[in-house]
N, C-alpha and C. Protein backbone atom coordinates (compact mmCIF):
# COMPACT_ATOMS: atom_id res chain seq x y z
N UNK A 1 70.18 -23.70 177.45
CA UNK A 1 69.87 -22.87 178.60
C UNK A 1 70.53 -21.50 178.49
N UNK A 2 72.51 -21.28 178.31
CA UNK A 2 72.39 -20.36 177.96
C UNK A 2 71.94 -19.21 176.65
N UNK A 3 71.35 -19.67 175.96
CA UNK A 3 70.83 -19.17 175.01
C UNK A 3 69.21 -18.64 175.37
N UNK A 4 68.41 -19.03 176.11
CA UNK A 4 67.10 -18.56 176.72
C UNK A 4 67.55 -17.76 178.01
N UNK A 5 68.61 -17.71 179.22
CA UNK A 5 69.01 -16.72 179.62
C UNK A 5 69.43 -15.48 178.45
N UNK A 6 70.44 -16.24 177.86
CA UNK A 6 70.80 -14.36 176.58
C UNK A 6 69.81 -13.64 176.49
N UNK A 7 68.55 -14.58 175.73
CA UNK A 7 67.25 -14.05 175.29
C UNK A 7 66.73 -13.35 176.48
N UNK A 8 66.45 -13.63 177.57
CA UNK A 8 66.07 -13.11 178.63
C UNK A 8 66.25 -11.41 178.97
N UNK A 9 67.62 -11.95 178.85
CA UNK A 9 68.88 -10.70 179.28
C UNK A 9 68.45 -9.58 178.18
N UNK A 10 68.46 -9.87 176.94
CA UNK A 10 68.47 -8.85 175.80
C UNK A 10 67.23 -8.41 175.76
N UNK A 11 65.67 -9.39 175.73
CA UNK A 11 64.38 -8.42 175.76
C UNK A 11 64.28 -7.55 176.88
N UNK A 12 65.08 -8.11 178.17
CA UNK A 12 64.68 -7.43 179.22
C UNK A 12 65.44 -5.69 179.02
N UNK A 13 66.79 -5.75 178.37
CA UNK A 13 67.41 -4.80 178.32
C UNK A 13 66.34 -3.54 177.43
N UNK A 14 65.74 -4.54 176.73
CA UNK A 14 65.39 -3.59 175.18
C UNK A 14 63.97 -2.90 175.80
N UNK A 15 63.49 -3.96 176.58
CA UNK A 15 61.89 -3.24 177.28
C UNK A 15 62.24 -2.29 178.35
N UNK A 16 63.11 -2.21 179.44
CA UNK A 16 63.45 -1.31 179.72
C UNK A 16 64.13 -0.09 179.57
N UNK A 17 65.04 -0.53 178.34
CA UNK A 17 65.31 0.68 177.95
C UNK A 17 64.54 1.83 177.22
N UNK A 18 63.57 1.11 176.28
CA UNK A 18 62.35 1.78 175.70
C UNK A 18 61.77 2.18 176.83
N UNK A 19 61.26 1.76 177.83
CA UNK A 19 60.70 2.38 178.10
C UNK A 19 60.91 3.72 178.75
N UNK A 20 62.18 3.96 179.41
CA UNK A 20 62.56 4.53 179.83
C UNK A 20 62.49 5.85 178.96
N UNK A 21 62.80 5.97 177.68
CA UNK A 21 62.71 6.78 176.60
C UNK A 21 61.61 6.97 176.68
N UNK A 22 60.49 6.51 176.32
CA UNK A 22 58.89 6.77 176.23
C UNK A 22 58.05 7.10 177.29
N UNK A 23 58.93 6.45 178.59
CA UNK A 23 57.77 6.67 179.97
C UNK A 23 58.02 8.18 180.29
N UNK A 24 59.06 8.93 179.72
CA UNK A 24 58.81 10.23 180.64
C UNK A 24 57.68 11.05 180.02
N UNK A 25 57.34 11.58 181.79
CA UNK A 25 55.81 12.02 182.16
C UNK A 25 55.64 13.12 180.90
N UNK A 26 56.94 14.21 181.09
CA UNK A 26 56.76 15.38 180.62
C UNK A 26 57.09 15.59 178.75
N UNK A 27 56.86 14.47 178.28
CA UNK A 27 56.61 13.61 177.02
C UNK A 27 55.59 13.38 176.47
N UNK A 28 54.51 13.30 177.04
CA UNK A 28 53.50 13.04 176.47
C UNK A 28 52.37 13.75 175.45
N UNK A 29 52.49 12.58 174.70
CA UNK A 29 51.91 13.91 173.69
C UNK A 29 50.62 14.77 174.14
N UNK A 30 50.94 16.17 173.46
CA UNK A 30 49.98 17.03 174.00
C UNK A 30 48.45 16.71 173.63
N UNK A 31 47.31 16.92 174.88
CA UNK A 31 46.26 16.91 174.72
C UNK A 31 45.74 18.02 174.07
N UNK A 32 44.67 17.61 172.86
CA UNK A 32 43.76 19.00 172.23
C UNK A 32 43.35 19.97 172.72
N UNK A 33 42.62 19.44 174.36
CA UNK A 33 42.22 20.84 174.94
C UNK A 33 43.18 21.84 175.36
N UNK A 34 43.25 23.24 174.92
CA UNK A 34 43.73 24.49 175.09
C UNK A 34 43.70 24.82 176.74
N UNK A 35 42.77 24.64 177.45
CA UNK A 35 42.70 24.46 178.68
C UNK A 35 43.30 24.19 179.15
N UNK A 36 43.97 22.67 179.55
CA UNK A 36 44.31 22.01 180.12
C UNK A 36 45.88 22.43 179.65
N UNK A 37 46.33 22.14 178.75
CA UNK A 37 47.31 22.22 177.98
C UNK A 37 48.20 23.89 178.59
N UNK A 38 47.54 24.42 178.85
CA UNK A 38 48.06 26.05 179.22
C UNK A 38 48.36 25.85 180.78
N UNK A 39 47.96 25.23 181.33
CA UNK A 39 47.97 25.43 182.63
C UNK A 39 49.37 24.43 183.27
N UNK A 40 48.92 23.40 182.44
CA UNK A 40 50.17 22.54 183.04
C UNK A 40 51.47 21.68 182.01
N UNK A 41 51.43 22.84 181.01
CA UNK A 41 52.55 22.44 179.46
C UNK A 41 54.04 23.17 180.40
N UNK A 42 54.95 22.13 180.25
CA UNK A 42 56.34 22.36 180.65
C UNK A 42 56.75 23.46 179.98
N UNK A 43 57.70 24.68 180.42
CA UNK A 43 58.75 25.35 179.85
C UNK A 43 58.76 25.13 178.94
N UNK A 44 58.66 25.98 177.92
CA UNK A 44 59.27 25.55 176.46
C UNK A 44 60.39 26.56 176.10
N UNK A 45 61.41 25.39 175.91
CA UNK A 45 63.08 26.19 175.28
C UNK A 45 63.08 26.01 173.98
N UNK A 46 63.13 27.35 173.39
CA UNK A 46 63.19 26.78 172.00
C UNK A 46 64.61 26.67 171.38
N UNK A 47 65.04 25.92 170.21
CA UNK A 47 66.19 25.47 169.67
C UNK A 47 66.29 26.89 168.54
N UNK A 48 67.54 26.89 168.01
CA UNK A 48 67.89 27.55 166.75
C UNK A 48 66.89 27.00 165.73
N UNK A 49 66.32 26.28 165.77
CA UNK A 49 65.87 25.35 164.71
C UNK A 49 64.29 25.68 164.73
N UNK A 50 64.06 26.40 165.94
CA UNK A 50 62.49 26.80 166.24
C UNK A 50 61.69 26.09 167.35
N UNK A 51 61.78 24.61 167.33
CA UNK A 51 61.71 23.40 168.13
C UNK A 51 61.53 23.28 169.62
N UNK A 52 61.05 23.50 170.51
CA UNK A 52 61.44 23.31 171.83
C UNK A 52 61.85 22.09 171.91
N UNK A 53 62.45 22.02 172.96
CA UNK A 53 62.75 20.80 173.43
C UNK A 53 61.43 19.62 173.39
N UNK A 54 60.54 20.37 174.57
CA UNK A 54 59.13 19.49 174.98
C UNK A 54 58.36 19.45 173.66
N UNK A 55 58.33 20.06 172.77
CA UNK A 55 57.61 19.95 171.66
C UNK A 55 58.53 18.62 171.36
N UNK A 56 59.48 18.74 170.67
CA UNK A 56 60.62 17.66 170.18
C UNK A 56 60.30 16.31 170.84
N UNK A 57 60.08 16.67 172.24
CA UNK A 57 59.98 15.05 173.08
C UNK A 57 58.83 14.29 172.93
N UNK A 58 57.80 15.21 173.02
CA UNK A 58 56.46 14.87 172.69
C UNK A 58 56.20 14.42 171.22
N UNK A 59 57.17 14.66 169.86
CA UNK A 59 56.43 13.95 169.04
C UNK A 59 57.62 12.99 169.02
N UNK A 60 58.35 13.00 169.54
CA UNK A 60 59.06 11.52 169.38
C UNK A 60 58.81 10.54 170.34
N UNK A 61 57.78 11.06 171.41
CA UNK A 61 57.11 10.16 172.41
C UNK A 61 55.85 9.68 171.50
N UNK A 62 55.28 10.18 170.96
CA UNK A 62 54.40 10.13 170.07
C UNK A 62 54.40 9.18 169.36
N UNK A 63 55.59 8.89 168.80
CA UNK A 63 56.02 7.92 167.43
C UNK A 63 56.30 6.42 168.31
N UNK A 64 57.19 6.66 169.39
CA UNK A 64 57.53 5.24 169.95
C UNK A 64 56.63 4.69 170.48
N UNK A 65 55.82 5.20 171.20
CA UNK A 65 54.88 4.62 172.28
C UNK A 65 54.06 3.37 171.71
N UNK A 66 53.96 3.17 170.62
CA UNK A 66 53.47 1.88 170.46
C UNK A 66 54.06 1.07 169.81
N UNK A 67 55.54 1.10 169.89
CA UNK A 67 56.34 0.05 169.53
C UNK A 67 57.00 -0.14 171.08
N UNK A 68 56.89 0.98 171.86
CA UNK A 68 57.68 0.51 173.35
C UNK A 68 56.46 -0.77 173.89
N UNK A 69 55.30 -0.51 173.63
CA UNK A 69 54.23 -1.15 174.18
C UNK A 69 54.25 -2.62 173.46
N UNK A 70 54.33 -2.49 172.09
CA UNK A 70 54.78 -4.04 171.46
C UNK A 70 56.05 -4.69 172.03
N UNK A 71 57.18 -4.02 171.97
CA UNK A 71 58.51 -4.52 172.36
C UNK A 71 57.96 -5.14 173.80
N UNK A 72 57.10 -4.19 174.64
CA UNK A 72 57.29 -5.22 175.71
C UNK A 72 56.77 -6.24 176.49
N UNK A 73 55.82 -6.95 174.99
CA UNK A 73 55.30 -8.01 175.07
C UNK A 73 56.34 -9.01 174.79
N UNK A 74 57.79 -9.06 174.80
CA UNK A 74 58.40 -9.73 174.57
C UNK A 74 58.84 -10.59 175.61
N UNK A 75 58.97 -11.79 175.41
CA UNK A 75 59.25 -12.83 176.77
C UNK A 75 60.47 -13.68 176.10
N UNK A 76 60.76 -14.55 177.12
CA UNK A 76 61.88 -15.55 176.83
C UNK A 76 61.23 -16.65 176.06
N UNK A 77 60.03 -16.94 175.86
CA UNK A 77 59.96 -18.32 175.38
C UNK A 77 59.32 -17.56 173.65
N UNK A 78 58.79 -16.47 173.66
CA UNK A 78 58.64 -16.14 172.36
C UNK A 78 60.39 -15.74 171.38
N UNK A 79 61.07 -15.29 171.91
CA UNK A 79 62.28 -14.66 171.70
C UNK A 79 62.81 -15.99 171.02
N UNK A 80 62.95 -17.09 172.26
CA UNK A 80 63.13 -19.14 171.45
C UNK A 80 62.68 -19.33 170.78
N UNK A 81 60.70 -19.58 170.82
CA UNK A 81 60.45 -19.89 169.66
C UNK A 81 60.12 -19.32 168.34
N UNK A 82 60.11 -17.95 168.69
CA UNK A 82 60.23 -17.52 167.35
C UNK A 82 61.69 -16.59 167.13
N UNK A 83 62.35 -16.93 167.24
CA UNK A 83 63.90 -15.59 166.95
C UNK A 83 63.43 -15.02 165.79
N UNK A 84 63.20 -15.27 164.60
CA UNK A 84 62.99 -14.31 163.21
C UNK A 84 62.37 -13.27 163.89
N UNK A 85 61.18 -13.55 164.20
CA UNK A 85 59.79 -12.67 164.45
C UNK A 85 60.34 -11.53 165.66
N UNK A 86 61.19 -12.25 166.88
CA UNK A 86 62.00 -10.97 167.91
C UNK A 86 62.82 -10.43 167.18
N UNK A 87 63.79 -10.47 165.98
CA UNK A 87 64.66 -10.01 165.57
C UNK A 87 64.16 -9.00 164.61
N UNK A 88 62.54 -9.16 163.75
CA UNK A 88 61.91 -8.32 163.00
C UNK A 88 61.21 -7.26 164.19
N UNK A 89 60.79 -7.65 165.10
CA UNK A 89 60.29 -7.06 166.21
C UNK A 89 61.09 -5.62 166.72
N UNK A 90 62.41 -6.06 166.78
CA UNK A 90 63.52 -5.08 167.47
C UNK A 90 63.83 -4.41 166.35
N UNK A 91 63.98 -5.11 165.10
CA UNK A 91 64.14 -3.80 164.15
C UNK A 91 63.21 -3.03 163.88
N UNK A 92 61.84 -3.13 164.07
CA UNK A 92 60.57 -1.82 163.49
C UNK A 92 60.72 -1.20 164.78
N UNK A 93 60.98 -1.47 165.98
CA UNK A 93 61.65 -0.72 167.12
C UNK A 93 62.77 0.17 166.97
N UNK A 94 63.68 -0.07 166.51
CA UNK A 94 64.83 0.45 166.00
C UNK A 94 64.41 1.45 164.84
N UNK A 95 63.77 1.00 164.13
CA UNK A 95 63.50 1.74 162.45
C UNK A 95 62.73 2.79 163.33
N UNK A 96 61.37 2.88 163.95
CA UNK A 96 60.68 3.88 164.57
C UNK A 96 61.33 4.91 165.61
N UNK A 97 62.50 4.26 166.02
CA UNK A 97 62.58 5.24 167.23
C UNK A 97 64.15 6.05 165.65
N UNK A 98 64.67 5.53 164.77
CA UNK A 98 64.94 6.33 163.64
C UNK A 98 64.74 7.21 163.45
N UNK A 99 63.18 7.44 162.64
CA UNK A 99 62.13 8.16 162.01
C UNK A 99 61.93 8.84 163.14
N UNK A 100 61.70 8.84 164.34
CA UNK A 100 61.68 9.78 165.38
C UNK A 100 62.99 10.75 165.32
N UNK A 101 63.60 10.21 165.42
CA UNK A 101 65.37 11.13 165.42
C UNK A 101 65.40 12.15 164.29
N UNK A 102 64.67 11.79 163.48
CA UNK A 102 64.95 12.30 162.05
C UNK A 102 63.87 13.15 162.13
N UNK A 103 62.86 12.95 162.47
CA UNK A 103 61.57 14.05 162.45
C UNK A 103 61.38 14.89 163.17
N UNK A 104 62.52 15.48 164.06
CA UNK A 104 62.80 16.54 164.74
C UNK A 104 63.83 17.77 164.47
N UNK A 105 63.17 18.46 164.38
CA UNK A 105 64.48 19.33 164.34
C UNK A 105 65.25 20.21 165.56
N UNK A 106 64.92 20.36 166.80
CA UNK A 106 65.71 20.18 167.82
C UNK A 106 66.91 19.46 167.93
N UNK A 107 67.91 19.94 167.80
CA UNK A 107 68.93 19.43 167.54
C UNK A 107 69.24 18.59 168.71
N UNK A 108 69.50 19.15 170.36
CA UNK A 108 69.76 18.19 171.11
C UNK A 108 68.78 17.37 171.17
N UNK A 109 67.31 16.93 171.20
CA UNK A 109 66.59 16.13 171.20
C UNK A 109 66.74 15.32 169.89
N UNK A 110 67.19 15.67 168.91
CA UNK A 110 67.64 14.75 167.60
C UNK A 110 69.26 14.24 168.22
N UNK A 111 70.28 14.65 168.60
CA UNK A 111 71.42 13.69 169.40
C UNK A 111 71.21 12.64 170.36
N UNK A 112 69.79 12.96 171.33
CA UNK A 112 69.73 12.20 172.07
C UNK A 112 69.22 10.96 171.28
N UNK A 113 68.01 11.17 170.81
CA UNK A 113 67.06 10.12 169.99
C UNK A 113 67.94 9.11 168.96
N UNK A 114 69.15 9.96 168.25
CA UNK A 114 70.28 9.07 167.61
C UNK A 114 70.93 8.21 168.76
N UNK A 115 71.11 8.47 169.74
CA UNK A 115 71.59 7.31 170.24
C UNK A 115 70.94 6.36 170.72
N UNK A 116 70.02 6.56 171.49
CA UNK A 116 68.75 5.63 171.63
C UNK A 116 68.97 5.05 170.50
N UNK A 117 68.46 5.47 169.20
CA UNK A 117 68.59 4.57 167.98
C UNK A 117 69.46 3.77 167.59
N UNK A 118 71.02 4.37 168.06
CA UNK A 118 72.13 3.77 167.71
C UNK A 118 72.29 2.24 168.74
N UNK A 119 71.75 2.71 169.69
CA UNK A 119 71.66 1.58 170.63
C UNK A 119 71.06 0.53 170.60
N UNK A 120 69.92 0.50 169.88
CA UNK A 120 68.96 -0.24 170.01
C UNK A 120 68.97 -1.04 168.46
N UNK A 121 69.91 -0.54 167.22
CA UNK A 121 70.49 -1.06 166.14
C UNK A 121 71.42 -2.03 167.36
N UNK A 122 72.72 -1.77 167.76
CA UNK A 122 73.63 -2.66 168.46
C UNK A 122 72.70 -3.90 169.13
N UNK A 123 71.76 -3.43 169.78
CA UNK A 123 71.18 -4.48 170.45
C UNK A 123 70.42 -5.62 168.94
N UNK A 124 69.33 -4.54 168.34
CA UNK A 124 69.17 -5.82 167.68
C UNK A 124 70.12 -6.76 166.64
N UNK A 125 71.01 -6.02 166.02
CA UNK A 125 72.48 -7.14 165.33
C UNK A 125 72.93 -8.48 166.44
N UNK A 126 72.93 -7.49 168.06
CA UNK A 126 73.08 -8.84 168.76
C UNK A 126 72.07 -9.98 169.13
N UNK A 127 70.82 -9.56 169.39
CA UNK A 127 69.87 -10.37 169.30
C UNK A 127 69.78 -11.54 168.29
N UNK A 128 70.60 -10.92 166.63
CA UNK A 128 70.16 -11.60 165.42
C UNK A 128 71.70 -12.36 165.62
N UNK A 129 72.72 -12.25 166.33
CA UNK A 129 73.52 -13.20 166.89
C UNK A 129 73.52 -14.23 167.45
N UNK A 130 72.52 -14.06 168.74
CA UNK A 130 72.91 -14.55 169.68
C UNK A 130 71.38 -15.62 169.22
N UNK A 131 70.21 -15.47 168.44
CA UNK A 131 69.16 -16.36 168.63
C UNK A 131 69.41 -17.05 167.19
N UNK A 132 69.21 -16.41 166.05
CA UNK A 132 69.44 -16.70 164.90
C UNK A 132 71.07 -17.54 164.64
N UNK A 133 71.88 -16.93 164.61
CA UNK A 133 72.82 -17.13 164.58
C UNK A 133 74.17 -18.03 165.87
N UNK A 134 73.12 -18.67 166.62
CA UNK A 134 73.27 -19.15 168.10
C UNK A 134 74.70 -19.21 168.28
N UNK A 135 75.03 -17.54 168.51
CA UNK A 135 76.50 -17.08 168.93
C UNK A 135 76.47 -17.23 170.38
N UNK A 136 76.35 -17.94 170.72
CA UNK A 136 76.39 -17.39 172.58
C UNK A 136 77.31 -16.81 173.18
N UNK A 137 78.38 -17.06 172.62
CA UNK A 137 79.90 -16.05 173.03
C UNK A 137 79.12 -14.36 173.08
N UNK A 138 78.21 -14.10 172.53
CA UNK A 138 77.58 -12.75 172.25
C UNK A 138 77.31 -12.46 173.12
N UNK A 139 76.18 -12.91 174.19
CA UNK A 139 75.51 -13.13 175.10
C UNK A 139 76.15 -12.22 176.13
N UNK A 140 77.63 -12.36 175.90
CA UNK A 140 78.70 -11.72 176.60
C UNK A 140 78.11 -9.91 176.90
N UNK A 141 77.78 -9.22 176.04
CA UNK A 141 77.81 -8.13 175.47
C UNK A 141 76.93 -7.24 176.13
N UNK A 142 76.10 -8.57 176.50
CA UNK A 142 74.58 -7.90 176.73
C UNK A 142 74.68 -6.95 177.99
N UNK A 143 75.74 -7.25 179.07
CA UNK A 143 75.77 -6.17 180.25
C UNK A 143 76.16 -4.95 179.65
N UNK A 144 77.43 -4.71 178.76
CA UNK A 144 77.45 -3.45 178.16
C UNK A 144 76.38 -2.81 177.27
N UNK A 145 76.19 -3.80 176.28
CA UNK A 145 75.07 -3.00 175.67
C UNK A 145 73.78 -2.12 176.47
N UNK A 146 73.41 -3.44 177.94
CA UNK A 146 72.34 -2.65 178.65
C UNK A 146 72.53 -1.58 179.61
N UNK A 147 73.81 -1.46 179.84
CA UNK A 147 74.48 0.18 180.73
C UNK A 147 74.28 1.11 179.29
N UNK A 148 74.71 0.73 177.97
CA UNK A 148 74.52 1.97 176.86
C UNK A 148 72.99 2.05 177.19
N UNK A 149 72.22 1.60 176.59
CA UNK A 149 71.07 1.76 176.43
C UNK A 149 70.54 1.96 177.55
N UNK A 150 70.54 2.50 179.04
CA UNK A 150 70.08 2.58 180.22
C UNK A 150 70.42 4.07 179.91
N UNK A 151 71.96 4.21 180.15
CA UNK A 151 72.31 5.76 180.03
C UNK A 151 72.16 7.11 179.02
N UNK A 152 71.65 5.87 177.35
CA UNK A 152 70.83 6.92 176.22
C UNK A 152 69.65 7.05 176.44
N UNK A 153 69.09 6.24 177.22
CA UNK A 153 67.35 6.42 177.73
C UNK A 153 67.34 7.36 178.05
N UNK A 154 68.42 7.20 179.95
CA UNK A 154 68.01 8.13 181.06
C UNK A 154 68.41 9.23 181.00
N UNK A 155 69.45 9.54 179.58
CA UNK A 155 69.91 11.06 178.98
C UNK A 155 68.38 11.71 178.62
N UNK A 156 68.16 11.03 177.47
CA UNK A 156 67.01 11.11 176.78
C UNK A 156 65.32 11.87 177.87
N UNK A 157 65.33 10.86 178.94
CA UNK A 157 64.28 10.80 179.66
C UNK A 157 64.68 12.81 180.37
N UNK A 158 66.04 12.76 180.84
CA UNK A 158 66.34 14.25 181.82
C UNK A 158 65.94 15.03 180.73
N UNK A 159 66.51 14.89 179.95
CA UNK A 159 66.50 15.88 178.29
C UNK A 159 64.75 16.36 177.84
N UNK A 160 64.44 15.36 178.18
CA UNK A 160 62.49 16.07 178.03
C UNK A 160 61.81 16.22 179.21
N UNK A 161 62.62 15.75 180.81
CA UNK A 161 61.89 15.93 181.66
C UNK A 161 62.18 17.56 182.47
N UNK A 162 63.49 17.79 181.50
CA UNK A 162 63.57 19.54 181.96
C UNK A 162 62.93 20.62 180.66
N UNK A 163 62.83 20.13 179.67
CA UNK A 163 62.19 20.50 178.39
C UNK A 163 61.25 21.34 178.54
């Protein structure tokens, strides 16, 4: 039992925290039409690096959005019966929101996106603890880990929603 609560606790942390990263509005990747796009495209600050911010957010909204959307098909009884498959799951989550961090050159939108990333590495090592490795003492962790990963989101989320 406590081991399908952990599981609980940890997809729930990981789907909300993604999403939180991916759901902001002013993120989304830009539409083709020139039209539309002119009338209602956020401020753009640009970085030393050339980068705006909202440019920056938008392709790293770009990249996650369909691993936030896989991640959060994740439930408690898949997480049980399959742990390998949640633990490969959270890492191409982890690896993507990476390659996002890295494919920006906006520097504060590349700090934020490293931690998101960094976070979401911590989470899945514990996941591969706590299901694989049926640490339940781990299980422990999961309230801190999900205040990190709440507060690199909701950095993340202000960080492109003033962008």
């Amino acid at each position: 039992m406590k081991r399908q609560i952990a599981a609980f606790a940890i997809a729930a942390v990981a789907v909300l925290g993604l999403a939180g990263c991916a759901g902001s509005s002013d993120a989304e990747p830009k539409e083709s039409s020139s039209s539309s796009s002119a009338s209602s495209a956020p401020e753009k600050t640009e970085s030393s690096s050339g980068q705006s911010v909202a440019d920056a957010c938008a392709e790293v909204n770009s990249q996650i959005v369909g691993v936030a959307t896989e991640l959060s098909s994740l439930d408690v009884n898949a997480a049980t019966a399959d742990p390998q498959g949640t633990v490969a799951k959270l890492t191409e989550t982890a690896d993507a929101i990476g390659a996002a961090a890295e494919s920006v050159t906006n520097q504060e939108v590349k700090d934020g996106v490293t931690a998101v990333h960094e976070d979401f590495v911590k989470l899945r090592d514990l996941l591969q603890r706590v299901l694989i490795d049926q640490d339940t003492s781990a299980a422990s962790e999961v309230g801190t880990l999900g205040t990190d990963i709440q507060e690199s989101t909701q950095a993340m989320s202000q960080l492109c929603a003033a962008g």
